[in-house]
C-alpha atoms as a PDB file:
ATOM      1  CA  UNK A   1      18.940   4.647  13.815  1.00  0.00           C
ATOM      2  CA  UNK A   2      19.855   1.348  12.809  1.00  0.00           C
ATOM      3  CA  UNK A   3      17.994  -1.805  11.943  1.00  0.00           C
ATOM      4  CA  UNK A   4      18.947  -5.063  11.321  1.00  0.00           C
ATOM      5  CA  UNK A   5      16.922  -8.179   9.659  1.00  0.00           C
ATOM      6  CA  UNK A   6      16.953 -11.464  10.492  1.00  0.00           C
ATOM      7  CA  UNK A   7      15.682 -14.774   9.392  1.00  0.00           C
ATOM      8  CA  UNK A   8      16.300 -18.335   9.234  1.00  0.00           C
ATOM      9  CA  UNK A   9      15.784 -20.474   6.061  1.00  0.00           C
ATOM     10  CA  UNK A  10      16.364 -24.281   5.205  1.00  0.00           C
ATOM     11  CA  UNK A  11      15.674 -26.430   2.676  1.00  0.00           C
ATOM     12  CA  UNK A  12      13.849 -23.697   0.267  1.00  0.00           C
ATOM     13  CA  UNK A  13      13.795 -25.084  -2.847  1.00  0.00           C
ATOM     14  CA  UNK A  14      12.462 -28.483  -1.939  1.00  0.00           C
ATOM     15  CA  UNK A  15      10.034 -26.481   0.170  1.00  0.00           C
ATOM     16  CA  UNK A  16       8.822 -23.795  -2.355  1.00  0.00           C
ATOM     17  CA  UNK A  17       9.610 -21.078   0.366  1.00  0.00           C
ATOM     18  CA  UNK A  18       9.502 -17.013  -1.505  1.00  0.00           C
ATOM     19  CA  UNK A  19      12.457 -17.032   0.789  1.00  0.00           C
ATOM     20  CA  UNK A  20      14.058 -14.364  -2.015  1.00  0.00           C
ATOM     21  CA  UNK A  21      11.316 -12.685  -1.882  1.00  0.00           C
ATOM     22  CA  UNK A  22      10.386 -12.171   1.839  1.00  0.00           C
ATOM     23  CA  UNK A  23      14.506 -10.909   2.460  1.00  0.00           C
ATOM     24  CA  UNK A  24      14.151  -8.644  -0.714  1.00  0.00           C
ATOM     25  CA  UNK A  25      10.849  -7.352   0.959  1.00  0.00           C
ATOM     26  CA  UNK A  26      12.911  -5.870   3.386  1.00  0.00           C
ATOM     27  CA  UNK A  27      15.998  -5.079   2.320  1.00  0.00           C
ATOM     28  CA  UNK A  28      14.832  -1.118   1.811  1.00  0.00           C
ATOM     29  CA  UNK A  29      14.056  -0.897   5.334  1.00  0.00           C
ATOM     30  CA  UNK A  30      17.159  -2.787   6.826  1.00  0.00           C
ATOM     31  CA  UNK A  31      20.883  -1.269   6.915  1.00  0.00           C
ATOM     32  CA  UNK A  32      21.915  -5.176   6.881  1.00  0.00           C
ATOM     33  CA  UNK A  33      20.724  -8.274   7.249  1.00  0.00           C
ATOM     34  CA  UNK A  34      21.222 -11.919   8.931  1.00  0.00           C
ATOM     35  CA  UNK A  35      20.141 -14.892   6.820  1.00  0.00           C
ATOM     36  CA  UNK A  36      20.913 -18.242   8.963  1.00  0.00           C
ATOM     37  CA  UNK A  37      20.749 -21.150   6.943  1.00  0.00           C
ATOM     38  CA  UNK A  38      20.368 -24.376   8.431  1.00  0.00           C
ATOM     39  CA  UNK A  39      21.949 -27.463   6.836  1.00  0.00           C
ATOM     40  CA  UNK A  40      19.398 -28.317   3.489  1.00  0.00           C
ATOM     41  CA  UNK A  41      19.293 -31.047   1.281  1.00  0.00           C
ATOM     42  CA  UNK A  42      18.780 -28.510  -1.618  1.00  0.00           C
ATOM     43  CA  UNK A  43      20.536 -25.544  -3.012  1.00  0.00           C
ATOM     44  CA  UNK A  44      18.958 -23.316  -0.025  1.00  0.00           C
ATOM     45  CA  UNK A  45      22.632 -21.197   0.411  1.00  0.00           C
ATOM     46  CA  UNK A  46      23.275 -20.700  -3.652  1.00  0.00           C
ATOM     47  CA  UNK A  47      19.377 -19.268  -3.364  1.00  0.00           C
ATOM     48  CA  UNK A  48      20.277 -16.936  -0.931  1.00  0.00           C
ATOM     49  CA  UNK A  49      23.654 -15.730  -2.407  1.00  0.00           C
ATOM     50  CA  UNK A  50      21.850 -14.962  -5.945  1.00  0.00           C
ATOM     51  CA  UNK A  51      19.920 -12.124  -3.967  1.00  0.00           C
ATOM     52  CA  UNK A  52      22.108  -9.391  -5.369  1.00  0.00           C
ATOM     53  CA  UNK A  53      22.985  -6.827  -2.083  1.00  0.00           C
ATOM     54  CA  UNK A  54      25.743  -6.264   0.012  1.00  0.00           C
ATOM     55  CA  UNK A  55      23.540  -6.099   3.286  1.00  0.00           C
ATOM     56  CA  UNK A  56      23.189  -9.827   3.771  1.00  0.00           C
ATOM     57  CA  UNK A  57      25.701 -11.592   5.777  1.00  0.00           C
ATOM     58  CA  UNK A  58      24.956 -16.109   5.897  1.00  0.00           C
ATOM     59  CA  UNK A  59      25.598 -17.898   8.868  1.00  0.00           C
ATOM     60  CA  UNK A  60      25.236 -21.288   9.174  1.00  0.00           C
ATOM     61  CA  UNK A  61      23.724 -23.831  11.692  1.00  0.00           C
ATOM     62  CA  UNK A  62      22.420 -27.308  11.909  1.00  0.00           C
ATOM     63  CA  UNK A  63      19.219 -27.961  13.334  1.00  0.00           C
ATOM     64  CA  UNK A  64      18.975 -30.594  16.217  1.00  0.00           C
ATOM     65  CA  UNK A  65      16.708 -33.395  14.534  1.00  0.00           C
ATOM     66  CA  UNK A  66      15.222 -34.415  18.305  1.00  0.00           C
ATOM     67  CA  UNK A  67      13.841 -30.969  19.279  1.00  0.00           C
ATOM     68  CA  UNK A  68      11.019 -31.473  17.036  1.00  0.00           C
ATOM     69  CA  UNK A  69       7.776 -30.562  19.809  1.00  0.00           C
ATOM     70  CA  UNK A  70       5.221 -27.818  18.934  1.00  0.00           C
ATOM     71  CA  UNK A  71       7.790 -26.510  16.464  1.00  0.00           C
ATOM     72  CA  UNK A  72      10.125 -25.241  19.282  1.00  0.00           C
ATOM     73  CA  UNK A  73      12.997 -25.986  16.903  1.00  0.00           C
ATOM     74  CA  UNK A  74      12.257 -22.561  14.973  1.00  0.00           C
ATOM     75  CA  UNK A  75      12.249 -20.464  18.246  1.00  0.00           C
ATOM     76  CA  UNK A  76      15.502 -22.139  19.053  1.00  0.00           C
ATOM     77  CA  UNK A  77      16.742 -21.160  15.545  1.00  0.00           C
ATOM     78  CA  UNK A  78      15.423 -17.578  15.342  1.00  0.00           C
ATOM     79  CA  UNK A  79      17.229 -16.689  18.620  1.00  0.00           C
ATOM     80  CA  UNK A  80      20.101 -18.107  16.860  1.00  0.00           C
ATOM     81  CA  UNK A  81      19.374 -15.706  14.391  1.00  0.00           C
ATOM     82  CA  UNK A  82      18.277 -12.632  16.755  1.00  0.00           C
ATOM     83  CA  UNK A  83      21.480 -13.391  18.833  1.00  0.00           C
ATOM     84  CA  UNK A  84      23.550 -12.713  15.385  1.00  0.00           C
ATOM     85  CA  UNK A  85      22.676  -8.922  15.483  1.00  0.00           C
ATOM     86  CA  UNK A  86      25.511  -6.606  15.954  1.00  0.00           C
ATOM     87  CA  UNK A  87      25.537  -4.586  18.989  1.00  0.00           C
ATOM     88  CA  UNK A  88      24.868  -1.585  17.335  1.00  0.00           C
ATOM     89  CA  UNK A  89      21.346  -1.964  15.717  1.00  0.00           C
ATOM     90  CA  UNK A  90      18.948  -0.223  17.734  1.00  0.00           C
ATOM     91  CA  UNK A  91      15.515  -2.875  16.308  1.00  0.00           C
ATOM     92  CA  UNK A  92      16.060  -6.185  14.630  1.00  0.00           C
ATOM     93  CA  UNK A  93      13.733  -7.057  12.037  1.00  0.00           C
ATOM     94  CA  UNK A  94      12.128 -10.526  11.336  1.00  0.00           C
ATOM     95  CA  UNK A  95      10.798 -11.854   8.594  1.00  0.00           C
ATOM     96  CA  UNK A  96       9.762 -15.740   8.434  1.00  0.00           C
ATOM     97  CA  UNK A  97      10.665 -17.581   4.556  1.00  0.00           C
ATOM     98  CA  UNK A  98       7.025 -17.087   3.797  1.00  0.00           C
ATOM     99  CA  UNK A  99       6.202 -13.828   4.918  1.00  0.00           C
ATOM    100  CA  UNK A 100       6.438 -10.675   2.114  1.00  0.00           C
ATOM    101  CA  UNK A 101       6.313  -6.686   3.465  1.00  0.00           C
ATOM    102  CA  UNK A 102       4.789  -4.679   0.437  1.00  0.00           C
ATOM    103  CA  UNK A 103       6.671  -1.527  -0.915  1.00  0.00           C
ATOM    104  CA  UNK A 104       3.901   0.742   0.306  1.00  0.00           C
ATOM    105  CA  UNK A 105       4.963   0.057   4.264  1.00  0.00           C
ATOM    106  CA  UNK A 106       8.052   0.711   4.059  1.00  0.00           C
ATOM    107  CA  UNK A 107       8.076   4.095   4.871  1.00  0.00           C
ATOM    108  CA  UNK A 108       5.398   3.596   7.784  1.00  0.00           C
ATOM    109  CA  UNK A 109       7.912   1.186   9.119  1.00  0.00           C
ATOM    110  CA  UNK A 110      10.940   3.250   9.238  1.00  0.00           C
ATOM    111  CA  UNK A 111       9.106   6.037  10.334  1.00  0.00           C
ATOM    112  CA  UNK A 112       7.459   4.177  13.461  1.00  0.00           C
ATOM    113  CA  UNK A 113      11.081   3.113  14.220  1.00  0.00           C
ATOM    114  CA  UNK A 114      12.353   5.922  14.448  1.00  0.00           C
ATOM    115  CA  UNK A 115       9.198   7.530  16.140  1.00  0.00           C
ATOM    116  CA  UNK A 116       9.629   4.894  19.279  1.00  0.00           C
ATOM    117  CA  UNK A 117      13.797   4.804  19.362  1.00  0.00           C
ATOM    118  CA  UNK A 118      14.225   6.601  22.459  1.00  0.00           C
ATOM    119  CA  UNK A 119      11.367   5.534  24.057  1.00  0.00           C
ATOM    120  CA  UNK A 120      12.249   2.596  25.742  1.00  0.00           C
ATOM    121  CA  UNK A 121       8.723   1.440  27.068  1.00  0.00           C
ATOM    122  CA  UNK A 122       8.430   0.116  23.459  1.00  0.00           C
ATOM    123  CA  UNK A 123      10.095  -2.918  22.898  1.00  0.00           C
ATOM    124  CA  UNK A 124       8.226  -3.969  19.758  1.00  0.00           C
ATOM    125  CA  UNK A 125       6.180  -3.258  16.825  1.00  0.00           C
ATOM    126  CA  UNK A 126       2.872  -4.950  16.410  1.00  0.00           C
ATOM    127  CA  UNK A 127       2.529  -5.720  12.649  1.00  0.00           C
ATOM    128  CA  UNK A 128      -1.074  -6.294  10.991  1.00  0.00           C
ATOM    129  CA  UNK A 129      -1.540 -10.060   9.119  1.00  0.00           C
ATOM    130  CA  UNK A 130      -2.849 -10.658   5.637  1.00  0.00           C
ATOM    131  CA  UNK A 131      -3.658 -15.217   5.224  1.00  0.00           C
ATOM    132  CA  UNK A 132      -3.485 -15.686   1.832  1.00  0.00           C
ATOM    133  CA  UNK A 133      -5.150 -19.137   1.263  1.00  0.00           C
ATOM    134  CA  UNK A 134      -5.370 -21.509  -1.830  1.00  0.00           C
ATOM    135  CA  UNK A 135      -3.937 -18.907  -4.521  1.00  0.00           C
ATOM    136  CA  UNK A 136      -3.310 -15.545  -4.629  1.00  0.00           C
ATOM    137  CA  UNK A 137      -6.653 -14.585  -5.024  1.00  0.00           C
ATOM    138  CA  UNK A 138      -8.200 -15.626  -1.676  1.00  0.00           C
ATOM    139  CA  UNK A 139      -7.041 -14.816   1.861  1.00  0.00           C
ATOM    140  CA  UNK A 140      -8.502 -15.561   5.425  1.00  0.00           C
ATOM    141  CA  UNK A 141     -10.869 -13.584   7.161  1.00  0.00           C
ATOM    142  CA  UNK A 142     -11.847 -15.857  10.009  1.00  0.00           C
ATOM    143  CA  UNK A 143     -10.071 -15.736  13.697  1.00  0.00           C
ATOM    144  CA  UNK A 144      -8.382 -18.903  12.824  1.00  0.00           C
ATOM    145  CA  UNK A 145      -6.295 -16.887  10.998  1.00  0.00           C
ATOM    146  CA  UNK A 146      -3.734 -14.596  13.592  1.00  0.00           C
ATOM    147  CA  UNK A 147      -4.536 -11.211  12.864  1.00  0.00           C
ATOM    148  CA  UNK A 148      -1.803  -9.402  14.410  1.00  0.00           C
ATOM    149  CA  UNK A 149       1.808 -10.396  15.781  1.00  0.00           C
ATOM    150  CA  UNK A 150       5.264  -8.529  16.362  1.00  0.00           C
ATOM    151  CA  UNK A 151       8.250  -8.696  13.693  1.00  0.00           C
ATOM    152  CA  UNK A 152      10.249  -5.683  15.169  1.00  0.00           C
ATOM    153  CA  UNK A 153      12.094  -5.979  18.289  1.00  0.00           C
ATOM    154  CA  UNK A 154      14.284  -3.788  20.585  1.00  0.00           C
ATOM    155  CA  UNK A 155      18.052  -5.372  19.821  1.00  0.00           C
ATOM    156  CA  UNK A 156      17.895  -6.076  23.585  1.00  0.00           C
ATOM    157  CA  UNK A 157      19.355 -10.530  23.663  1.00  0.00           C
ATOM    158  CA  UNK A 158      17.045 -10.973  26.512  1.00  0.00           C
ATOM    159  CA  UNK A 159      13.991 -11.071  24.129  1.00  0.00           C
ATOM    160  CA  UNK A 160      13.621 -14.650  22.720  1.00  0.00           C
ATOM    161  CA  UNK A 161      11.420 -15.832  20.361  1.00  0.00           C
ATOM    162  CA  UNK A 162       8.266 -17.561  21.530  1.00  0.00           C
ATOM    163  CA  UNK A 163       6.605 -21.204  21.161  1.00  0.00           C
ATOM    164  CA  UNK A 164       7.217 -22.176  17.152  1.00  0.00           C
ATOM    165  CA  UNK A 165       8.749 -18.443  16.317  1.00  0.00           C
ATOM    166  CA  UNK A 166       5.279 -17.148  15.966  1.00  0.00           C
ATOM    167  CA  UNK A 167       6.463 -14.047  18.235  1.00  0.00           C
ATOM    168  CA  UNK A 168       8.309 -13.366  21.058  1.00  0.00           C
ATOM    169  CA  UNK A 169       8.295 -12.897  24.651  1.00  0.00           C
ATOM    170  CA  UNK A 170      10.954 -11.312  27.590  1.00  0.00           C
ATOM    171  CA  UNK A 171      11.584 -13.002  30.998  1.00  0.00           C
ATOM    172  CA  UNK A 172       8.286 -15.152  29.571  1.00  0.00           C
ATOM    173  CA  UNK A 173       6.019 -11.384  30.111  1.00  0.00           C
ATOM    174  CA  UNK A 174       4.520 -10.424  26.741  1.00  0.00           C
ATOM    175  CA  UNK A 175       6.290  -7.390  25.013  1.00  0.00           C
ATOM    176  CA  UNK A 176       4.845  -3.687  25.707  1.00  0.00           C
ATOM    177  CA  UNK A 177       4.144  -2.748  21.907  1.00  0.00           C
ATOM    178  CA  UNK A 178       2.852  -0.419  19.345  1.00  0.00           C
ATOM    179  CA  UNK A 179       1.156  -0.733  16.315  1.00  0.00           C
ATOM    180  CA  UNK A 180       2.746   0.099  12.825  1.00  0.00           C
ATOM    181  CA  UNK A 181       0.298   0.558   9.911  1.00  0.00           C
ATOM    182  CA  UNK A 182       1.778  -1.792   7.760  1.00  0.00           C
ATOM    183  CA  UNK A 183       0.835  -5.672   7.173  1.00  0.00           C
ATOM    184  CA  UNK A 184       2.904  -8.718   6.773  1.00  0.00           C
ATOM    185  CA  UNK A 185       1.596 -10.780   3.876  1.00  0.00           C
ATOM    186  CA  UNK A 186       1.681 -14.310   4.892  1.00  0.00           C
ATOM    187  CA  UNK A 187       2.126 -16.706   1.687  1.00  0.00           C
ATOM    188  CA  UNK A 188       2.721 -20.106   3.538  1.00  0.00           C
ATOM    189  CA  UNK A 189      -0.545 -21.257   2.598  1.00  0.00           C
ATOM    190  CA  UNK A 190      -0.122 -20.770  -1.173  1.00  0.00           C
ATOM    191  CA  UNK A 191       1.300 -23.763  -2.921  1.00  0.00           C
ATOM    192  CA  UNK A 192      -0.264 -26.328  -6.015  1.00  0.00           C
ATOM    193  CA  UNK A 193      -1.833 -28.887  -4.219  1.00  0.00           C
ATOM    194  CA  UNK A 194       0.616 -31.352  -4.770  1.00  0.00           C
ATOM    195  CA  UNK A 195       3.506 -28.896  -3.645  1.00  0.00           C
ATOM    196  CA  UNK A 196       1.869 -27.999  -0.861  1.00  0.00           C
ATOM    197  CA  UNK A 197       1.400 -32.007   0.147  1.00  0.00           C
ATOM    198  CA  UNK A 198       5.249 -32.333  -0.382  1.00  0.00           C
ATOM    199  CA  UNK A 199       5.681 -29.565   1.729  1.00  0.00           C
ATOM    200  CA  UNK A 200       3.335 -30.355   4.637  1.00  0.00           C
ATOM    201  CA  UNK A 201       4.764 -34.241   4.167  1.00  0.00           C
ATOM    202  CA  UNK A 202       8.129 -32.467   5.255  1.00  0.00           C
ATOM    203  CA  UNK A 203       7.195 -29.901   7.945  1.00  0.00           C
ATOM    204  CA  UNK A 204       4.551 -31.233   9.965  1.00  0.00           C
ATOM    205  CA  UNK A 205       7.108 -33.735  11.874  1.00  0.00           C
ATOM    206  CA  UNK A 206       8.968 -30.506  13.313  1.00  0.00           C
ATOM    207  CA  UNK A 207       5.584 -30.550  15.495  1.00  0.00           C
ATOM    208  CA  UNK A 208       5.744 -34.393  16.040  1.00  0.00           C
ATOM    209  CA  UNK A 209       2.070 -34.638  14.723  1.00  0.00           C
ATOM    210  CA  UNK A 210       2.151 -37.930  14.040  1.00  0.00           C
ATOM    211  CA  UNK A 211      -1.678 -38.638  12.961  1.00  0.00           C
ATOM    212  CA  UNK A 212      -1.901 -35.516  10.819  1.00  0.00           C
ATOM    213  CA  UNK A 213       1.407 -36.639   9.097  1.00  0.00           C
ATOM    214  CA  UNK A 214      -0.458 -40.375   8.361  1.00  0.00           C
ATOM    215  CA  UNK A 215      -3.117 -38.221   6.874  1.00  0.00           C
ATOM    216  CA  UNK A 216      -1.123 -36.557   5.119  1.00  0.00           C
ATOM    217  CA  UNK A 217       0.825 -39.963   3.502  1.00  0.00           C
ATOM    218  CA  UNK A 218      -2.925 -41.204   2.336  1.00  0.00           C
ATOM    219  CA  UNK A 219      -3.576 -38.048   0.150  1.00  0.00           C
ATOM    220  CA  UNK A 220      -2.568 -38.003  -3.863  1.00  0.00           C
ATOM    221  CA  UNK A 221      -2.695 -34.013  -3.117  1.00  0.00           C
ATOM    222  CA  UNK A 222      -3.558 -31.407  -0.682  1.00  0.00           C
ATOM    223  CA  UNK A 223      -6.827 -30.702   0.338  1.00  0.00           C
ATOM    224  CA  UNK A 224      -7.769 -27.657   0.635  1.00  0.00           C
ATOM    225  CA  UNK A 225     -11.405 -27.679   1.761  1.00  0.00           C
ATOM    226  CA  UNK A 226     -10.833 -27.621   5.039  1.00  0.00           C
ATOM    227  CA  UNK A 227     -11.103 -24.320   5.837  1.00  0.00           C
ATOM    228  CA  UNK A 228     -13.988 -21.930   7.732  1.00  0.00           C
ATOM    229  CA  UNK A 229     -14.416 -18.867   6.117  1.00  0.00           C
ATOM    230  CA  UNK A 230     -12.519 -17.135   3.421  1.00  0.00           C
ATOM    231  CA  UNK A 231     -12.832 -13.855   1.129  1.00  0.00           C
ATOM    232  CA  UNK A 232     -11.461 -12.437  -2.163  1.00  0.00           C
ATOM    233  CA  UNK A 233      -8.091 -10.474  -2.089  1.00  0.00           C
ATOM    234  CA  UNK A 234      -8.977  -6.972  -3.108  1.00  0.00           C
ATOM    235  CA  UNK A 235      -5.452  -5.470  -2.967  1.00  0.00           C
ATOM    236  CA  UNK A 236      -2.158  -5.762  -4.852  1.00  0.00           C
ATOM    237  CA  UNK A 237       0.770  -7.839  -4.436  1.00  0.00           C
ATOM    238  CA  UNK A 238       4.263  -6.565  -3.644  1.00  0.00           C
ATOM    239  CA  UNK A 239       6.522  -6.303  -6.239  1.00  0.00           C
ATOM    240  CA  UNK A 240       8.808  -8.821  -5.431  1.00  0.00           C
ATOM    241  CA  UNK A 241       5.472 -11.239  -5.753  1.00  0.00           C
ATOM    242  CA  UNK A 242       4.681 -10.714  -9.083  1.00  0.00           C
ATOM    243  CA  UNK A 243       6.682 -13.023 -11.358  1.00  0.00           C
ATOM    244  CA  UNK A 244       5.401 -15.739  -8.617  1.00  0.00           C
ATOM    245  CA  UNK A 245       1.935 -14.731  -9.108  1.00  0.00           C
ATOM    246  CA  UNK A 246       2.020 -14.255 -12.587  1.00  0.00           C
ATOM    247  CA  UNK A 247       3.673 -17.427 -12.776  1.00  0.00           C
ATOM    248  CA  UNK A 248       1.035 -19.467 -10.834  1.00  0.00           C
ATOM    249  CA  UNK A 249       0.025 -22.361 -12.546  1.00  0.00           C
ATOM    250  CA  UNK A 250      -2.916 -23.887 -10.724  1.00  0.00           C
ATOM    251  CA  UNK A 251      -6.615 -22.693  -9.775  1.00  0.00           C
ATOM    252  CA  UNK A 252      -9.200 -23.270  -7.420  1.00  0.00           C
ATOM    253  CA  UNK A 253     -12.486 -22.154  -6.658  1.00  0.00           C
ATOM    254  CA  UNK A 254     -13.671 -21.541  -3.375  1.00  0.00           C
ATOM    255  CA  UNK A 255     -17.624 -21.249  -2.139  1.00  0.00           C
ATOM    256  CA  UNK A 256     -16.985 -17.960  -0.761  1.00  0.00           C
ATOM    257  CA  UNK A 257     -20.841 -17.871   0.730  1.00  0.00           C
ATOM    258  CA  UNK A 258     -19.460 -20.929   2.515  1.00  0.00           C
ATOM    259  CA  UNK A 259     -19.061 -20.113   6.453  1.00  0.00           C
ATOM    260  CA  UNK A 260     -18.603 -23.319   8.610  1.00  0.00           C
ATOM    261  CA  UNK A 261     -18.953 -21.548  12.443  1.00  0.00           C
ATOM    262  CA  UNK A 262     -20.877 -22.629  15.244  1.00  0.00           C
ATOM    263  CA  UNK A 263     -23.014 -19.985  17.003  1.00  0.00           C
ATOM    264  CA  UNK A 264     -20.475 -18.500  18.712  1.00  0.00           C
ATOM    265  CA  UNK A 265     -17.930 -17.948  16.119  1.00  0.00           C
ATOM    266  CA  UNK A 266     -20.540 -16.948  13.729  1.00  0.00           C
ATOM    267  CA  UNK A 267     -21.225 -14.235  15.802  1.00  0.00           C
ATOM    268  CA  UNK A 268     -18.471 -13.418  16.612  1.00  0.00           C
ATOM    269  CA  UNK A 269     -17.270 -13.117  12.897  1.00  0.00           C
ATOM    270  CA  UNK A 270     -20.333 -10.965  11.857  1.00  0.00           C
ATOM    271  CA  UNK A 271     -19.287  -8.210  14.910  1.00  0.00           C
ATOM    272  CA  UNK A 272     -15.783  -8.385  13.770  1.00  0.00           C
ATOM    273  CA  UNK A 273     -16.661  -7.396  10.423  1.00  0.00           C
ATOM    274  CA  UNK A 274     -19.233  -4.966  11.081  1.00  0.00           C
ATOM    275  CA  UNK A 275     -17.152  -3.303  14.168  1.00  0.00           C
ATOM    276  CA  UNK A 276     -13.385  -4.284  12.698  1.00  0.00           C
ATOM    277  CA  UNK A 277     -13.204  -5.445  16.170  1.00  0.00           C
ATOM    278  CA  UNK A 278     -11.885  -9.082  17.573  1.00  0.00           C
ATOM    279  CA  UNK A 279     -13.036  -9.630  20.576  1.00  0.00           C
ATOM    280  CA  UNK A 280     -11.364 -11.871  23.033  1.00  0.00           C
ATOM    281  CA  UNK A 281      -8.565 -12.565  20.921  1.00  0.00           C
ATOM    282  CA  UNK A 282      -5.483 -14.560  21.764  1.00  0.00           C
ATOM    283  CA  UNK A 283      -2.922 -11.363  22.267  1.00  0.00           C
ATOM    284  CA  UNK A 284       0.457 -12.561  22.405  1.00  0.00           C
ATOM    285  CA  UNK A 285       1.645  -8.823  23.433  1.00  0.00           C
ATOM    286  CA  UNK A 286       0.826  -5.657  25.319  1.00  0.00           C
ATOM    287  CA  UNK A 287      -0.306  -2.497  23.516  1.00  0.00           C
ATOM    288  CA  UNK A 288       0.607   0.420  25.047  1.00  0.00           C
END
């Protein structure tokens, strides 16, 4: 069985992405992997070519500037990236700059690979999400947050990624999946204020918000109140996380009794946590 990772990555350093961390995340799971690099105004390719391993191969692309609706520019680039697999890999892996796979999955991964190679009614695996929010300390635990999405496809060109690269889709039918016990651990949310305005400032046009982006421009830094419901972090960090998180300079304290629902989402939160169950949830995939 072989897998192959994938990802796409620009402008890193101006944008604070754990880029080196989310590859490295996966690099014991992978037998080699595709880092695409668009065209930065930073150092983005000498980041990626201090990751010491022979398993990563850089290609190189420039992203179209007028493709900038709903994000669609990072679907087009991830099935740049997908479309860079070698024949030979059986899955393709992907991993977004700001995602991190701990240590303790990757076992579970492999194993669920290799479980589901020959069965060919699988053409994904469904990964479990953990939001981290603010700092490392606090993570979302409302259904604003997406809970559950694919990052391991069949190496089969016909699957493309879907809407802003969020997951993917075939023929535009939802992939037939199954569930891995492992979670991604998504750190895009985890920034000091003021890098996280500077990095908002620079991302939001690739979904051609134009009134969030003014807000944005009136803000000294990001505000990060605006959120619904969130919880402590009970768990540990991966490895590769640790000199970030030890090196975290900033802190804020959240109201965690704070829970700003309406009726319905209140109760909808309080079955999810007693029951571990989300009902009517957006499912952007087909368990079978």
């Amino acid at each position: 069985m072989k897998i192959t990772g994938f990802t796409i990555i620009r402008n890193a350093v101006l944008n604070d992405y754990p880029i080196v961390e989310a590859i490295t995340s996966i690099l014991p799971v992978v037998d080699d992997m595709i880092v695409l690099v668009g065209k930065s105004e930073d150092s983005t390719e000498a980041l990626i070519r201090s990751i010491p391993s022979d398993k990563i191969r850089i290609h190189h692309s420039v992203w179209d500037p007028s493709v900038i609706k709903g994000g669609e520019i990072l679907a087009i680039e991830t099935n740049k990236a997908f479309d860079l697999v070698p024949a030979d890999s059986d899955w393709a892996f992907y991993i977004q700059g700001d995602e991190v796979v701990h240590e303790q999955y990757h076992a579970s991964i492999r194993a669920t690979a290799e479980k589901y190679l020959t069965d060919q009614r699988v053409e994904g695996l469904l990964f479990n999400y953990t939001h981290f929010y603010g700092t490392y300390d606090y993570v979302g635990d409302s259904r604003r947050w997406y809970h559950k999405e694919i990052r391991l496809v069949r190496n089969d060109k016909t699957i493309r990624s879907y809407l802003d690269a969020q997951g993917f889709r075939k023929a535009g039918e939802k992939l037939r999946v199954k569930p891995v016990d492992a979670h991604i651990y998504h750190y895009g949310w985890v920034k000091s204020p003021a890098q996280m305005l500077q990095k908002q400032k620079n991302v939001v046009p690739l979904w051609s918000d134009t009134e969030q982006l003014k807000a944005l421009h009136a803000m000294e830094v990001f505000d990060y109140s605006d959120f619904d419901s969130l919880e402590k972090f009970k768990g540990t960090h991966p490895n590769v996380m640790q000199s970030r998180v030890a090196g975290s300079q900033w802190k804020l304290d959240f109201d965690l009794s704070r829970k700003q629902f309406n009726l319905k989402e209140r109760l909808l939160y309080w079955f999810e946590k007693k029951t571990g169950i989300r009902l009517f949830a957006y499912k952007n995939y087909k368990l079978i």
